[in-house]
N, C-alpha and C. Protein backbone atom coordinates (compact mmCIF):
# COMPACT_ATOMS: atom_id res chain seq x y z
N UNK A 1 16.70 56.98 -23.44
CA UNK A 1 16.44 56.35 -24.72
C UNK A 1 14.99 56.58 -25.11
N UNK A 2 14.94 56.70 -26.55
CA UNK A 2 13.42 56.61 -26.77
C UNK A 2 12.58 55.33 -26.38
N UNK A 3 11.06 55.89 -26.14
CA UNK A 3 9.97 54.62 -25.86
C UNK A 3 10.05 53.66 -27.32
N UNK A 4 9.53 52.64 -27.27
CA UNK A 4 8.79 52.05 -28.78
C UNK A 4 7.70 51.20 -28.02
N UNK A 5 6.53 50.81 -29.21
CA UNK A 5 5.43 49.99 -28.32
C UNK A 5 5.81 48.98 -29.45
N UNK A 6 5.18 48.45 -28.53
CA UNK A 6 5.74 46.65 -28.82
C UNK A 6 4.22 46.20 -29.17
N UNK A 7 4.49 44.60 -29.50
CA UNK A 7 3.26 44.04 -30.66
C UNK A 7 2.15 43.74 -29.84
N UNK A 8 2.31 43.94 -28.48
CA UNK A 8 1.29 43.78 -27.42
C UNK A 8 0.09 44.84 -27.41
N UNK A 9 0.75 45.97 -28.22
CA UNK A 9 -0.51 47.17 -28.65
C UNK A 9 -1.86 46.71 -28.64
N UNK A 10 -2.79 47.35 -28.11
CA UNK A 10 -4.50 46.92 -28.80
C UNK A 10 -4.77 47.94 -29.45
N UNK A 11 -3.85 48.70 -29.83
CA UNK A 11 -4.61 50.35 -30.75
C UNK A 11 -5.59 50.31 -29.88
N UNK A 12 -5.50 50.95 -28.99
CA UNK A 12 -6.59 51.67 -28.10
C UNK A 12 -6.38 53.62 -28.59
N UNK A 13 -5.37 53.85 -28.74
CA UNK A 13 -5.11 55.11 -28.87
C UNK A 13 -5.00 56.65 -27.93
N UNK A 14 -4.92 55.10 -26.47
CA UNK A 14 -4.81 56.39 -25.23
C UNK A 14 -3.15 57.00 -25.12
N UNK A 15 -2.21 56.67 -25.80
CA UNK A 15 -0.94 57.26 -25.93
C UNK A 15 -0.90 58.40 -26.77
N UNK A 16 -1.53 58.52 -27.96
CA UNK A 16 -1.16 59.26 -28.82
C UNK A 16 -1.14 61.22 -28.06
N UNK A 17 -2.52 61.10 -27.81
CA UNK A 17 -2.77 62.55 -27.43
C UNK A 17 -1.72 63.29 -25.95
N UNK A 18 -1.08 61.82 -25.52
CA UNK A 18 -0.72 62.43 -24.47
C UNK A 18 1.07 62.84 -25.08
N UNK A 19 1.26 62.88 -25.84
CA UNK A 19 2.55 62.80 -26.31
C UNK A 19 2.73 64.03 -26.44
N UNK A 20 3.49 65.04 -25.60
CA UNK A 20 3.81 66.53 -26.19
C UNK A 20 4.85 66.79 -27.70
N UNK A 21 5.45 66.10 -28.06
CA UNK A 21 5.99 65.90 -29.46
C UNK A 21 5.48 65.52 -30.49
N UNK A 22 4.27 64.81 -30.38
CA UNK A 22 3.30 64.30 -31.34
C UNK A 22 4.58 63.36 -31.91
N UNK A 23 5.24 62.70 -31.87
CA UNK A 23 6.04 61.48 -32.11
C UNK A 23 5.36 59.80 -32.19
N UNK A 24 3.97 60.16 -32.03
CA UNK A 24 3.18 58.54 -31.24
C UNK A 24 2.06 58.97 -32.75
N UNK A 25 2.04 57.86 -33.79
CA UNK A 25 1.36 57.92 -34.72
C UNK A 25 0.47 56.53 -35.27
N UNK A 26 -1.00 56.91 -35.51
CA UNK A 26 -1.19 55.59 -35.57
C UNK A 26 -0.82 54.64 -37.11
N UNK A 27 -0.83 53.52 -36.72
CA UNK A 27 -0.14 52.15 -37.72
C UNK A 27 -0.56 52.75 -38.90
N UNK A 28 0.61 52.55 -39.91
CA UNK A 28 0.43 52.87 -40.99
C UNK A 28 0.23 54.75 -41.46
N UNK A 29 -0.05 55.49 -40.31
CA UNK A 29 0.33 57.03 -41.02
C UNK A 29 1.81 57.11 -41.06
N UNK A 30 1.70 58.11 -42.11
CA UNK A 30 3.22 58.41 -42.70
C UNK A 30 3.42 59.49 -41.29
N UNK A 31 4.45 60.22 -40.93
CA UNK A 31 4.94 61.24 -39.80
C UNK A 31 5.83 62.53 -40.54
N UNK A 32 5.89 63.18 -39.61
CA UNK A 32 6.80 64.28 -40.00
C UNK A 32 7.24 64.95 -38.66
N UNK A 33 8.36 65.65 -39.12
CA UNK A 33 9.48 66.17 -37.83
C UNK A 33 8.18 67.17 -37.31
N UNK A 34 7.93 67.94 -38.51
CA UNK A 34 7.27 69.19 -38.14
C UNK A 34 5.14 68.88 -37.79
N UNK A 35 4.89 67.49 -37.75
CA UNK A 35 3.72 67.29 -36.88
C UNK A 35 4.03 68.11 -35.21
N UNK A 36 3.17 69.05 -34.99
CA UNK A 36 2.96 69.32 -33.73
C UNK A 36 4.27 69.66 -32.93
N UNK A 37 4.91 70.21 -33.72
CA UNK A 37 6.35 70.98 -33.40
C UNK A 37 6.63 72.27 -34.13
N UNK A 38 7.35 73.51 -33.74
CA UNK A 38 7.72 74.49 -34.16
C UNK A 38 8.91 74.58 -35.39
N UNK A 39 9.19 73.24 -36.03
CA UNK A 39 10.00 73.07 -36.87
C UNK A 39 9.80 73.61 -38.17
N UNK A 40 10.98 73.81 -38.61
CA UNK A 40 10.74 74.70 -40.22
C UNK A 40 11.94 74.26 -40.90
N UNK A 41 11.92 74.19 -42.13
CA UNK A 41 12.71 73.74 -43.09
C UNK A 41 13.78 72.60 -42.92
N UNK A 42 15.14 72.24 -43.07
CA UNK A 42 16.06 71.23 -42.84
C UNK A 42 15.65 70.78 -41.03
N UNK A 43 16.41 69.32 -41.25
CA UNK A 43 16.24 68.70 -39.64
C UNK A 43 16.72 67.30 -40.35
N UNK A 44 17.87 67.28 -39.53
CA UNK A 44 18.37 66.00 -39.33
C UNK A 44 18.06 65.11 -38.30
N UNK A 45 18.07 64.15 -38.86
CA UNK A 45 17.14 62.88 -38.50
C UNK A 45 18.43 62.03 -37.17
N UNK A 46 18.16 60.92 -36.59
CA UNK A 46 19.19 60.34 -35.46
C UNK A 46 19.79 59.37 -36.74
N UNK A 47 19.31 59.64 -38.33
CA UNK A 47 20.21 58.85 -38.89
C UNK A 47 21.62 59.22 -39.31
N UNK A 48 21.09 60.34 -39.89
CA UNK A 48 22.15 61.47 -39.91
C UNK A 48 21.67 62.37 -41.58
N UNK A 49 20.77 62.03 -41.88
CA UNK A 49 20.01 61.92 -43.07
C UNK A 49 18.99 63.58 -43.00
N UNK A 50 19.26 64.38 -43.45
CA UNK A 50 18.61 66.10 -43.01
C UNK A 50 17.50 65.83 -44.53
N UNK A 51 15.77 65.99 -43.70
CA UNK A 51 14.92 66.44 -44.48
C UNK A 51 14.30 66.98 -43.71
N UNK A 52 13.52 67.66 -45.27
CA UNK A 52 12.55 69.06 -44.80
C UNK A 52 11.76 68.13 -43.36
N UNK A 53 11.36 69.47 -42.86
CA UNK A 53 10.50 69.11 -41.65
C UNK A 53 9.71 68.77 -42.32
N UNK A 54 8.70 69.43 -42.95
CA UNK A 54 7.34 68.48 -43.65
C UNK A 54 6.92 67.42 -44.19
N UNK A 55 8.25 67.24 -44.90
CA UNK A 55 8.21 65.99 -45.55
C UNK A 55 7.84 64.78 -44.85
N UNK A 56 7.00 63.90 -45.40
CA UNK A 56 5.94 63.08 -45.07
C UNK A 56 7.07 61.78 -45.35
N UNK A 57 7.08 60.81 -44.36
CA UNK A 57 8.21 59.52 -43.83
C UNK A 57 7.20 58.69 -43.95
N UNK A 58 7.96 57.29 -43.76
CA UNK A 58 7.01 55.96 -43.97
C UNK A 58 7.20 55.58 -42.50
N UNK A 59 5.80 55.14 -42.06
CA UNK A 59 5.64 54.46 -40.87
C UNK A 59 6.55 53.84 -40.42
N UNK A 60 6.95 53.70 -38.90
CA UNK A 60 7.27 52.85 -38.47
C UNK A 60 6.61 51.15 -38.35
N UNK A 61 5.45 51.29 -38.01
CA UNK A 61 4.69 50.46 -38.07
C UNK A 61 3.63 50.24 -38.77
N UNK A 62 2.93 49.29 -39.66
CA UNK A 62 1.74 49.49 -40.15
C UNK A 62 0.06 48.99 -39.63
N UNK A 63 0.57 47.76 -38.53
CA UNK A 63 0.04 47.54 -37.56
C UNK A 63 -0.78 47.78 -36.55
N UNK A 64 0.15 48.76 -35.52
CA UNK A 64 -0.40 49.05 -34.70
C UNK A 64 0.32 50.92 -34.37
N UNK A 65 -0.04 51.40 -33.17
CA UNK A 65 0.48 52.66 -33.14
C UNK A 65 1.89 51.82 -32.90
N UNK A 66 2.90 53.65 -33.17
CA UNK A 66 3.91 53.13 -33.18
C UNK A 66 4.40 54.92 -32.44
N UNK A 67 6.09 54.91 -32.07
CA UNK A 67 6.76 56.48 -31.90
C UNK A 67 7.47 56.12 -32.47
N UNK A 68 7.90 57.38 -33.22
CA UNK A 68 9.38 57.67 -33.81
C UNK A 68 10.31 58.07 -32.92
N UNK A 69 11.67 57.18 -33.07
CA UNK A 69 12.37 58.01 -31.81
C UNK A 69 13.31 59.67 -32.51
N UNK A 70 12.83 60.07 -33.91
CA UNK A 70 13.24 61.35 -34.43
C UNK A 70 12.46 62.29 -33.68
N UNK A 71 11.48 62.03 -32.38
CA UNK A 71 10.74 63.38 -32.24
C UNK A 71 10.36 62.78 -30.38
N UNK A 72 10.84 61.18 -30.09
CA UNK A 72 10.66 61.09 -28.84
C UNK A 72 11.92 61.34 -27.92
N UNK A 73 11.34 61.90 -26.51
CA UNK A 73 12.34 62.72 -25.81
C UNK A 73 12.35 62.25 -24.16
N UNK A 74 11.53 60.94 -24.29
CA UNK A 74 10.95 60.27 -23.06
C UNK A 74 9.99 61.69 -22.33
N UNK A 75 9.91 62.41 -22.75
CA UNK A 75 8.60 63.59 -22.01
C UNK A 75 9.68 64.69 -21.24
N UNK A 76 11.15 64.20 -22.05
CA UNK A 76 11.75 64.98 -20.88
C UNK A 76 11.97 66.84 -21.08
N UNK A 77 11.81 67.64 -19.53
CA UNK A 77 11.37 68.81 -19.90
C UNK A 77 10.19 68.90 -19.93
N UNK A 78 9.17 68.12 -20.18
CA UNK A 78 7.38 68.41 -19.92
C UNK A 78 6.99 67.85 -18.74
N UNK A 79 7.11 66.17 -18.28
CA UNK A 79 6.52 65.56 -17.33
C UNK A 79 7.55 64.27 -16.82
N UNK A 80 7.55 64.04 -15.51
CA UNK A 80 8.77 63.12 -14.58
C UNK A 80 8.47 62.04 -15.49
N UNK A 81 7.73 61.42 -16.28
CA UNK A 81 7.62 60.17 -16.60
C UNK A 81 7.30 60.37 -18.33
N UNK A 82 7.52 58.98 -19.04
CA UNK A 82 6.99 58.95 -20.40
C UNK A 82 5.36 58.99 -20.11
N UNK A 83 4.72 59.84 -20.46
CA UNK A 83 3.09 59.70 -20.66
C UNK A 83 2.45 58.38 -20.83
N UNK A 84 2.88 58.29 -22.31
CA UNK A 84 2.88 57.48 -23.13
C UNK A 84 2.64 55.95 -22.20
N UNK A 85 3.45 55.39 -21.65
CA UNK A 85 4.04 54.47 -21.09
C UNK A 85 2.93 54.29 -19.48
N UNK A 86 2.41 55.91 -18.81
CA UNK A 86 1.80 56.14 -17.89
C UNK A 86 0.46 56.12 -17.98
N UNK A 87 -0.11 55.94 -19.68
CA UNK A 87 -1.35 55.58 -19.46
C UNK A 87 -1.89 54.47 -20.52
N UNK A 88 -0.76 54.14 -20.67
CA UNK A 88 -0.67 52.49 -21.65
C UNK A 88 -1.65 51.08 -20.64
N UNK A 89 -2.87 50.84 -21.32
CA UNK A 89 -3.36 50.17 -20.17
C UNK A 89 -3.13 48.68 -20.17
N UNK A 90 -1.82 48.29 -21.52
CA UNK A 90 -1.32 46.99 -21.28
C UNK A 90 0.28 46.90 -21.23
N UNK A 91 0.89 48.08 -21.04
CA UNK A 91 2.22 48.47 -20.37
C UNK A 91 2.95 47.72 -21.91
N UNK A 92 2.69 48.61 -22.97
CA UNK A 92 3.58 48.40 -24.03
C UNK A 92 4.45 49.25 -24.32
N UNK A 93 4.49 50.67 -24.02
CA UNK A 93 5.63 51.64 -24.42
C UNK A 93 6.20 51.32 -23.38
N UNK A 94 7.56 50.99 -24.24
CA UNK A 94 8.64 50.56 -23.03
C UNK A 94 10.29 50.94 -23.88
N UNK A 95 11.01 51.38 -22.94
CA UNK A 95 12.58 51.70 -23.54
C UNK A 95 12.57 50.98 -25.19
N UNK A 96 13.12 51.98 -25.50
CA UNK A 96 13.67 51.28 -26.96
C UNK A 96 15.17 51.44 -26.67
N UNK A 97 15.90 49.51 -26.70
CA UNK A 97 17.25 49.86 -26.46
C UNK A 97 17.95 50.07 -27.86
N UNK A 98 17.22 50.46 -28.81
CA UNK A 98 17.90 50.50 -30.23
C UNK A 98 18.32 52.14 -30.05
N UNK A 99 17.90 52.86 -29.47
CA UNK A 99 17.88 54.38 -29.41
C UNK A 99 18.50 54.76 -28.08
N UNK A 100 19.52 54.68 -27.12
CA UNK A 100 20.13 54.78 -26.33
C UNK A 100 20.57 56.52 -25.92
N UNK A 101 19.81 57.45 -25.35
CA UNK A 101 20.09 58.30 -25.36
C UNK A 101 20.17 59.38 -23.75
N UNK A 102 21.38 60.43 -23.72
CA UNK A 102 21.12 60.85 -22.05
C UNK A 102 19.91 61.64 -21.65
N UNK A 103 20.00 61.55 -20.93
CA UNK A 103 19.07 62.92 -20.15
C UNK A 103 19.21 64.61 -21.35
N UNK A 104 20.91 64.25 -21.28
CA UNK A 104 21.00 65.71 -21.79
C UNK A 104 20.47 65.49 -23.15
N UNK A 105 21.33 64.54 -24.14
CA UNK A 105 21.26 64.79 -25.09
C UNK A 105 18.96 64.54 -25.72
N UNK A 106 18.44 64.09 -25.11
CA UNK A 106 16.67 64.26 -24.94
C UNK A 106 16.31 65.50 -25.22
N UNK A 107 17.04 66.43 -24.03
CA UNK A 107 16.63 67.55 -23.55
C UNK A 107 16.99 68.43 -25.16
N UNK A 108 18.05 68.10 -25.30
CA UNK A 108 18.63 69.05 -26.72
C UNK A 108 17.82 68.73 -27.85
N UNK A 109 17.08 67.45 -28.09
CA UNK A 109 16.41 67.28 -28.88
C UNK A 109 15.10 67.85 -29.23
N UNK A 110 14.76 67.61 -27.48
CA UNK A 110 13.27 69.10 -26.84
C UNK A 110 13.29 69.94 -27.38
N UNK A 111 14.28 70.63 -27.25
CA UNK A 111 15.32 72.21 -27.84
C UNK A 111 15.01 72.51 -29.44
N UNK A 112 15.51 71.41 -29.54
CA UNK A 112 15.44 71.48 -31.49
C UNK A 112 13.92 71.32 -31.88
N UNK A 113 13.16 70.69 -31.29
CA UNK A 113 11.77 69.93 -31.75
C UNK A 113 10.58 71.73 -31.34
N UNK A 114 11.15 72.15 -30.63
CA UNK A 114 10.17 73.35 -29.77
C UNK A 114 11.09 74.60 -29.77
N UNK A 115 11.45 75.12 -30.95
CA UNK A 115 12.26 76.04 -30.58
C UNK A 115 11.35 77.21 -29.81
């Protein structure tokens, strides 16, 4: 399943850089599929909803940092653990059970995000 950080955040901002999907954005930036991914034109979303990669989305959060789970993959295929979560220094990225997803189907998302 994808990470999400929870309201315990201090925006410190030691998650963001470690994120190989660039999926970890801080509060209040808008995101896109194609931030820091090999993506180009259409991409459907886990809503089922297909926009351009570029196109600029509304925050998840305005708060504090936040991940999208359209571009998180728990790190899988880069590193044994979520980053994110591994250098969180008040242990806020944690499972998002709203986003329930396998091993495989992560990996396929990797796939799509990095062709």
């Amino acid at each position: 399943m994808a990470i999400k950080i929870t309201d315990e955040c201090i925006n410190c901002g030691a998650c963001e850089p470690e994120c190989p999907n660039n999926a970890i954005y801080e509060g209040g930036v808008e995101w896109a599929i194609a931030d820091g991914t090999t993506v180009k034109g259409d991409f459907k979303l886990m809503s089922g909803e297909n926009v351009d990669a570029d196109k600029r989305l509304s925050p998840f959060s305005n708060d504090t940092y936040y991940i999208t789970p359209n571009k998180c993959t728990e790190c899988q295929g880069f590193h044994e653990e979520p980053q994110c979560a591994a250098v969180c220094p008040v242990d806020c990225c944690v499972p998002d059970e709203a986003y329930r997803e396998t091993v495989e189907e992560l990996m396929s998302k990797k796939e799509k995000l990095h062709v």
